[in-house]
Protein backbone atom coordinates (compact mmCIF):
# COMPACT_ATOMS: atom_id res chain seq x y z
CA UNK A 1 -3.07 3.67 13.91
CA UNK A 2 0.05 6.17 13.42
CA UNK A 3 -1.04 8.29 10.73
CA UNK A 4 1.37 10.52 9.07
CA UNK A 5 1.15 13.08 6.54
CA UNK A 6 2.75 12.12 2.69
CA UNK A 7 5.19 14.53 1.05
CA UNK A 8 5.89 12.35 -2.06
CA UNK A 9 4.36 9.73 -4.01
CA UNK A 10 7.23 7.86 -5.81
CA UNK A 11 5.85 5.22 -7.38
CA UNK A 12 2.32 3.27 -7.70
CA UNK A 13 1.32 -0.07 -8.47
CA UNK A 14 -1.13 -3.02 -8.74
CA UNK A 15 -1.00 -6.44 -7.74
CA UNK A 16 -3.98 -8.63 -8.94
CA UNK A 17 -3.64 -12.25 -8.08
CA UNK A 18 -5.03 -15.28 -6.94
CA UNK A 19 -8.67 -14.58 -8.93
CA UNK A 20 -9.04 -18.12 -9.85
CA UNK A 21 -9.56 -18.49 -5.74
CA UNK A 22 -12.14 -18.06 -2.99
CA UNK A 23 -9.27 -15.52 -1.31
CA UNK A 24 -8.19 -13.18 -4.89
CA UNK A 25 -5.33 -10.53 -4.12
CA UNK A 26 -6.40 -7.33 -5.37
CA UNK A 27 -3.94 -4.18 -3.95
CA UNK A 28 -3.32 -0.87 -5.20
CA UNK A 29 0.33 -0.30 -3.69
CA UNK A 30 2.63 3.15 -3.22
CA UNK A 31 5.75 4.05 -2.36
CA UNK A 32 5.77 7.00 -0.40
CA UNK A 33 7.98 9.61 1.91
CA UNK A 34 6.42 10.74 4.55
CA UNK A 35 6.67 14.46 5.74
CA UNK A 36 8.80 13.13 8.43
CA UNK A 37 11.21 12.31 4.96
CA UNK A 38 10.61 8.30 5.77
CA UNK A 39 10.12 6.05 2.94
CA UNK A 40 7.53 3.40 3.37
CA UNK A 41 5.14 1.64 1.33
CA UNK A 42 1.49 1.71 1.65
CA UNK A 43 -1.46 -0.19 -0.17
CA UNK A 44 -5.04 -0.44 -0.23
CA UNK A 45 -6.76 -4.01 0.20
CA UNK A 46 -9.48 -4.02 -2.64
CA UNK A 47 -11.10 -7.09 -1.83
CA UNK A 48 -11.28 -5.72 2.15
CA UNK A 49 -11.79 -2.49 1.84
CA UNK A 50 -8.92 -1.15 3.80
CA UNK A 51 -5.14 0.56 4.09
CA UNK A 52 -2.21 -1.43 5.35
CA UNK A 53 2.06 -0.22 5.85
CA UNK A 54 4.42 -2.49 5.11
CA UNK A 55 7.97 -1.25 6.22
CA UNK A 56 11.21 -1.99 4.62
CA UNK A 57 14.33 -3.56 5.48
C-alpha cells in the first residue's frame, strides 16, 4: 500500500445503503489533498473494517 501523508481534508461524507441486504454499504468517505498537493478520495469500509482510494478522472 502507497501511503501518503494528508494536508487537507475538504470534504466528508457517508454513504449507508443496501441495509435491507445480506451485503449493506456502510462508508465514511473524504476528499482529501495529499502533501504531495494530489486530490483523491479516500473511505473507510464499515461493514469490513478497512481503508480503500478511489482516484478520479
Amino acid at each position: 500500500m502507497n501511503r501518503q501523508g494528508v494536508a487537507l481534508v475538504r470534504e466528508e461524507w457517508r454513504v449507508v445503503d443496501r441495509w435491507w441486504t445480506e451485503e449493506p454499504v456502510s462508508r465514511r468517505y473524504f476528499e482529501v489533498v495529499l502533501e504531495t498537493g494530489e486530490n483523491t478520495v479516500v473511505y473507510r469500509d464499515e461493514e469490513r473494517g478497512a481503508w480503500f482510494s478511489q482516484r478520479g478522472a
